[in-house]
C-alpha atoms as a PDB file:
ATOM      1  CA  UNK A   1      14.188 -72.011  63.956  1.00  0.00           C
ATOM      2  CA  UNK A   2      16.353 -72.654  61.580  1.00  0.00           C
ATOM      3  CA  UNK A   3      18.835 -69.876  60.015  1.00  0.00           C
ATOM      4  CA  UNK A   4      18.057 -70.821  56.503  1.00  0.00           C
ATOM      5  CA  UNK A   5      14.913 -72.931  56.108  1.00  0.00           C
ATOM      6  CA  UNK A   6      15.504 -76.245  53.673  1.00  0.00           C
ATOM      7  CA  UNK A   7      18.446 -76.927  54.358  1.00  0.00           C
ATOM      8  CA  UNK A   8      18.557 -79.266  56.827  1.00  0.00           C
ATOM      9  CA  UNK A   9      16.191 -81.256  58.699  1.00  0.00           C
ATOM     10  CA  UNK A  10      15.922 -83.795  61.253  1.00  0.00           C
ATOM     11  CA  UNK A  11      17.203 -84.023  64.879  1.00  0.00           C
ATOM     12  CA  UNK A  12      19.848 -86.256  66.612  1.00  0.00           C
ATOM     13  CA  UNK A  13      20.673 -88.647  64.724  1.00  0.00           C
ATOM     14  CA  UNK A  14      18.294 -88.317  61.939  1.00  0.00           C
ATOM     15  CA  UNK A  15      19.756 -84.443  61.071  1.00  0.00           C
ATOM     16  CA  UNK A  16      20.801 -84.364  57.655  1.00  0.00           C
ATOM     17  CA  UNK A  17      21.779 -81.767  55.594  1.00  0.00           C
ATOM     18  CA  UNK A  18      19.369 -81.439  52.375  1.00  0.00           C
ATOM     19  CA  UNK A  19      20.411 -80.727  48.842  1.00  0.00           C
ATOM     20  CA  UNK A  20      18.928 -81.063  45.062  1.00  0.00           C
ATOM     21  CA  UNK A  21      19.949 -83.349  42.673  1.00  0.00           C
ATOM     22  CA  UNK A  22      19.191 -82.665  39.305  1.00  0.00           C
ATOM     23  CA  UNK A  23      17.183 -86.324  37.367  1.00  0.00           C
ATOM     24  CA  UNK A  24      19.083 -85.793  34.349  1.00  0.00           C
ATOM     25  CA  UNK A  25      22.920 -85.532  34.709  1.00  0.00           C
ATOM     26  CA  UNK A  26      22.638 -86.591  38.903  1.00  0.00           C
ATOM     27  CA  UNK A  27      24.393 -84.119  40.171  1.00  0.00           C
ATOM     28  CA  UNK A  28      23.837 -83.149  43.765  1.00  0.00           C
ATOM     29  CA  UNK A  29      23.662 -79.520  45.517  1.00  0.00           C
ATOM     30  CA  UNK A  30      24.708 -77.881  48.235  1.00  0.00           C
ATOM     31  CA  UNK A  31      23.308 -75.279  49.013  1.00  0.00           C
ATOM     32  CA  UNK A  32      20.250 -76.333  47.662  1.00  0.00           C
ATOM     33  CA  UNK A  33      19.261 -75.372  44.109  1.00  0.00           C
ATOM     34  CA  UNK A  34      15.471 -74.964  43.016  1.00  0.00           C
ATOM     35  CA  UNK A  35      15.082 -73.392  39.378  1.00  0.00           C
ATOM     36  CA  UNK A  36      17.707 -75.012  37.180  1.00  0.00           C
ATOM     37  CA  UNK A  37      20.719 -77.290  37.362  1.00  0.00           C
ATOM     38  CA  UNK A  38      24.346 -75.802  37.938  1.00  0.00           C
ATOM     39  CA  UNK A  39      25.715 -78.034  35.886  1.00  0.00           C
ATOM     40  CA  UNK A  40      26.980 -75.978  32.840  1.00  0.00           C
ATOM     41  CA  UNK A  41      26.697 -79.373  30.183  1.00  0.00           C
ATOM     42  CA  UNK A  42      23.270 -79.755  31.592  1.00  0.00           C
ATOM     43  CA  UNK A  43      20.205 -77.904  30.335  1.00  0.00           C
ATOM     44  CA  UNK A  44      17.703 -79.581  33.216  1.00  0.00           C
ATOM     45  CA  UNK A  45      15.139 -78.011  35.560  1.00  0.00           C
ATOM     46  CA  UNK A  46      14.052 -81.234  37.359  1.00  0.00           C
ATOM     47  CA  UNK A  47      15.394 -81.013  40.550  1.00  0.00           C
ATOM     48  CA  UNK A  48      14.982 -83.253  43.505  1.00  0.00           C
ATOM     49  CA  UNK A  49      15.282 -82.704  47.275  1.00  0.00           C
ATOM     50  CA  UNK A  50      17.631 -85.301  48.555  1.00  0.00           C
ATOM     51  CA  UNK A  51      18.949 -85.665  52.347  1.00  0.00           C
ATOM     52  CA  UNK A  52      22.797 -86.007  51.921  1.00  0.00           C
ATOM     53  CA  UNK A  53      25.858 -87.860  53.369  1.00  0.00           C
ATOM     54  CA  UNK A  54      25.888 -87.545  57.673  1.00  0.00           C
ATOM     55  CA  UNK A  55      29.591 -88.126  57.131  1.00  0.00           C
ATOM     56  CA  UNK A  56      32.571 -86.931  55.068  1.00  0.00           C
ATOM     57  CA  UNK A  57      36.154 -86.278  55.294  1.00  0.00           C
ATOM     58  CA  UNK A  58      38.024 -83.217  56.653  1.00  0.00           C
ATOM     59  CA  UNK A  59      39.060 -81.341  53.161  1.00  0.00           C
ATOM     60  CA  UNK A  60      40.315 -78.103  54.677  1.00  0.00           C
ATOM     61  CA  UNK A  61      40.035 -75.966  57.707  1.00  0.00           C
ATOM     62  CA  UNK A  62      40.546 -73.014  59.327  1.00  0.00           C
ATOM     63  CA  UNK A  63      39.980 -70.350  62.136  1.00  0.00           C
ATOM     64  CA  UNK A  64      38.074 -67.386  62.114  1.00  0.00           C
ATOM     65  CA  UNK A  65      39.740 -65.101  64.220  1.00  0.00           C
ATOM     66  CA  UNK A  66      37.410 -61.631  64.123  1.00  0.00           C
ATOM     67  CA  UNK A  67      33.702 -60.790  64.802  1.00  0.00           C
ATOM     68  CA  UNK A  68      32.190 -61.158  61.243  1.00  0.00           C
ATOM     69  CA  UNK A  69      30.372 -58.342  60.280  1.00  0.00           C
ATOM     70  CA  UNK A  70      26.568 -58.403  59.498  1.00  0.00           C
ATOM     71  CA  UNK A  71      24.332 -60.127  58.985  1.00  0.00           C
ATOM     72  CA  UNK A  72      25.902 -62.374  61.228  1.00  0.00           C
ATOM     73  CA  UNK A  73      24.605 -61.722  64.640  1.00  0.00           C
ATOM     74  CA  UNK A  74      26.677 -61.665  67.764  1.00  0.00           C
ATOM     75  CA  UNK A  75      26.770 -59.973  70.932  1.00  0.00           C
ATOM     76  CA  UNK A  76      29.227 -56.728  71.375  1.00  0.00           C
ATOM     77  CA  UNK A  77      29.137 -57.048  75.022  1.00  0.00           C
ATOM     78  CA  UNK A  78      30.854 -59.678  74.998  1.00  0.00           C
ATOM     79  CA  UNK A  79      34.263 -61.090  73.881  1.00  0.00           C
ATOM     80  CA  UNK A  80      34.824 -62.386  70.636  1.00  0.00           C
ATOM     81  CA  UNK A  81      35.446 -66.094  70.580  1.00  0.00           C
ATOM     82  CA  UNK A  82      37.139 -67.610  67.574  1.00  0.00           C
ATOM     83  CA  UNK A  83      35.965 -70.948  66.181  1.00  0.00           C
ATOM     84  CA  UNK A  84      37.090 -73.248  63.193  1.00  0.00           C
ATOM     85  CA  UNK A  85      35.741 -73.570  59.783  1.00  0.00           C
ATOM     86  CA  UNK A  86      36.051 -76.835  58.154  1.00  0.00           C
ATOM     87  CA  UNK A  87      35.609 -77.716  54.622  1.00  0.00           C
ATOM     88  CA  UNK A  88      34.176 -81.259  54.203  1.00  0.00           C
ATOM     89  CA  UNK A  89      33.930 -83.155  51.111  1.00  0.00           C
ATOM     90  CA  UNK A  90      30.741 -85.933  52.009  1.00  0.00           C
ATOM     91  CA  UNK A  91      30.985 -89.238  51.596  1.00  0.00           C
ATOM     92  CA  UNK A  92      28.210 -90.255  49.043  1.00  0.00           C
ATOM     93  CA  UNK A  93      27.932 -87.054  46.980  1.00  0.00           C
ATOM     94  CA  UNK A  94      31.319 -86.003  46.594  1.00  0.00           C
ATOM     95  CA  UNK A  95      30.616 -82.553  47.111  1.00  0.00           C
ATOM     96  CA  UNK A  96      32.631 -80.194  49.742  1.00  0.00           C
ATOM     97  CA  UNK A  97      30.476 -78.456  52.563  1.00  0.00           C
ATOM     98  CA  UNK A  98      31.613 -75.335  54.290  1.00  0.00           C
ATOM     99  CA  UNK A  99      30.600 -75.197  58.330  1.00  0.00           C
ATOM    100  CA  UNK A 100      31.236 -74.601  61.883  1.00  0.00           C
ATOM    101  CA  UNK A 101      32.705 -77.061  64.235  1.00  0.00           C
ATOM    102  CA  UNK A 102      31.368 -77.817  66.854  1.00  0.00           C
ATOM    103  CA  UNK A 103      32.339 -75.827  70.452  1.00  0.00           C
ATOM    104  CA  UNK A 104      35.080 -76.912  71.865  1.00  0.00           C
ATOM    105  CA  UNK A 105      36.525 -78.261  68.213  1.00  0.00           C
ATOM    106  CA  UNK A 106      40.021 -76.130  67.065  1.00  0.00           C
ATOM    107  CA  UNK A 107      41.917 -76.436  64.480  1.00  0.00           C
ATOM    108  CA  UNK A 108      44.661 -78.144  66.749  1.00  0.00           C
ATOM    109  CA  UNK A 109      42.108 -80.809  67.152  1.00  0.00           C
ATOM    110  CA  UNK A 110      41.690 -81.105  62.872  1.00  0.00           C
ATOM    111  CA  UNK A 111      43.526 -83.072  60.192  1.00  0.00           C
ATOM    112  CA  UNK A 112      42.785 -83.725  56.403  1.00  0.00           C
ATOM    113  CA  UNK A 113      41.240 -86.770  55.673  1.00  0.00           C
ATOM    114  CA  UNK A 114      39.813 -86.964  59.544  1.00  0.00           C
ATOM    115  CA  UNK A 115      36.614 -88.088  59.488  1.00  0.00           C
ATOM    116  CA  UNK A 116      33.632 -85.848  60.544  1.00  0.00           C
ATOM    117  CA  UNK A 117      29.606 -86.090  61.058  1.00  0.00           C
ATOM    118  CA  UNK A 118      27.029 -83.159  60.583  1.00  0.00           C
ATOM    119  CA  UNK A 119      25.488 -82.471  63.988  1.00  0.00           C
ATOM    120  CA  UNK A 120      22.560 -79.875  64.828  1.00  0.00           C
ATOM    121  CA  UNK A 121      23.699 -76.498  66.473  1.00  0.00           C
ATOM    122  CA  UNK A 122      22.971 -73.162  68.035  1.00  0.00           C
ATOM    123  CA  UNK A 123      23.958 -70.216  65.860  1.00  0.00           C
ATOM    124  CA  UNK A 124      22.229 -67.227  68.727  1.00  0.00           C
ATOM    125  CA  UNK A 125      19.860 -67.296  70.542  1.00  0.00           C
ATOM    126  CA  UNK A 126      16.982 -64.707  72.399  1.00  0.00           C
ATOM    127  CA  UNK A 127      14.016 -64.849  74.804  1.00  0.00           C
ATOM    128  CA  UNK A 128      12.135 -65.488  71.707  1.00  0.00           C
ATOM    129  CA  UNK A 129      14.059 -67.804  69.221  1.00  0.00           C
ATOM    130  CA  UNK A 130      16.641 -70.225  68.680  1.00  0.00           C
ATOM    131  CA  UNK A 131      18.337 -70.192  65.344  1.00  0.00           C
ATOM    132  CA  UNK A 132      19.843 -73.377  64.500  1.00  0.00           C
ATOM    133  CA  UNK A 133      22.719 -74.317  61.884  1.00  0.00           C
ATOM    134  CA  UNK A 134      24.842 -77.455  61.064  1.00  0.00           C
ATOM    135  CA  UNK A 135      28.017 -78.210  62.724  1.00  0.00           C
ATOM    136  CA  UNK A 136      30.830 -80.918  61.950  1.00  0.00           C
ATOM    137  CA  UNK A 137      32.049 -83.369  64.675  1.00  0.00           C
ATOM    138  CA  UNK A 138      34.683 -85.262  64.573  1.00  0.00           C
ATOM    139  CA  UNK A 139      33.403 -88.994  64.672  1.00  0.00           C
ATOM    140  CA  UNK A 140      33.516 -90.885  68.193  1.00  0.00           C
ATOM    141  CA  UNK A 141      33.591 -86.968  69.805  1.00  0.00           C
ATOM    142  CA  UNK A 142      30.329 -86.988  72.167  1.00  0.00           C
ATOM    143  CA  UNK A 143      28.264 -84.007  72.936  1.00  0.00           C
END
């Protein structure tokens, strides 16, 4: 089940990350935007759903290093274990997405400018449900 529903879609390698772009001025979305374009020069409300860029370049990144509070859902029985944020400005659009990397990714294993693909991924998981996200992967990383 996905953790926020619309914005992504697809499996392997059809997973894509979906955002809007607005018919008059073009510009694209991420998170997605339904009612009105962000653009501030642009008075629009036709918005489309577009699938964006599988790729993009490493803009920033970091670690989180503490259990975030939250809504964000993790189990206190067990350690916390950090992981590394990465900023990713995609290929086509131009835009920069925030995300997870995938396990195993740090931020020893990151540079700016390396290139990265969005990949599907676990957030947490019950006997019940599976909440998926989006993840970045460094290109020619398996698994």
């Amino acid at each position: 089940m996905p953790v926020v529903a619309g914005w992504f879609t697809g499996e392997g390698e059809d997973f894509r990350l979906l955002g809007t772009r607005c018919s008059e001025c073009r510009a694209v979305f991420f998170p997605r935007e339904d009612a009105h374009c962000r653009n501030p020069d642009c008075e629009s409300d036709d918005l489309e759903e577009v699938p964006l860029s599988r790729r993009g370049r490493v803009w920033s990144y970091t670690d989180s290093r503490y259990r975030p509070p939250s809504p964000y859902v993790t189990d206190p029985e067990l350690p916390w274990e950090p992981y590394a944020l990465i900023a990713v400005e995609l290929e086509s659009e131009q835009i920069v997405v925030l995300g997870q990397a995938v396990p195993g990714i740090t931020v020893a294993d990151l540079t700016v400018g390396m290139e990265v693909e969005v990949v599907p991924g676990v957030l947490n998981e019950d006997a019940e449900t599976t909440w998926t996200i989006w993840r970045w992967r460094p290109t020619g990383v398996t698994g």
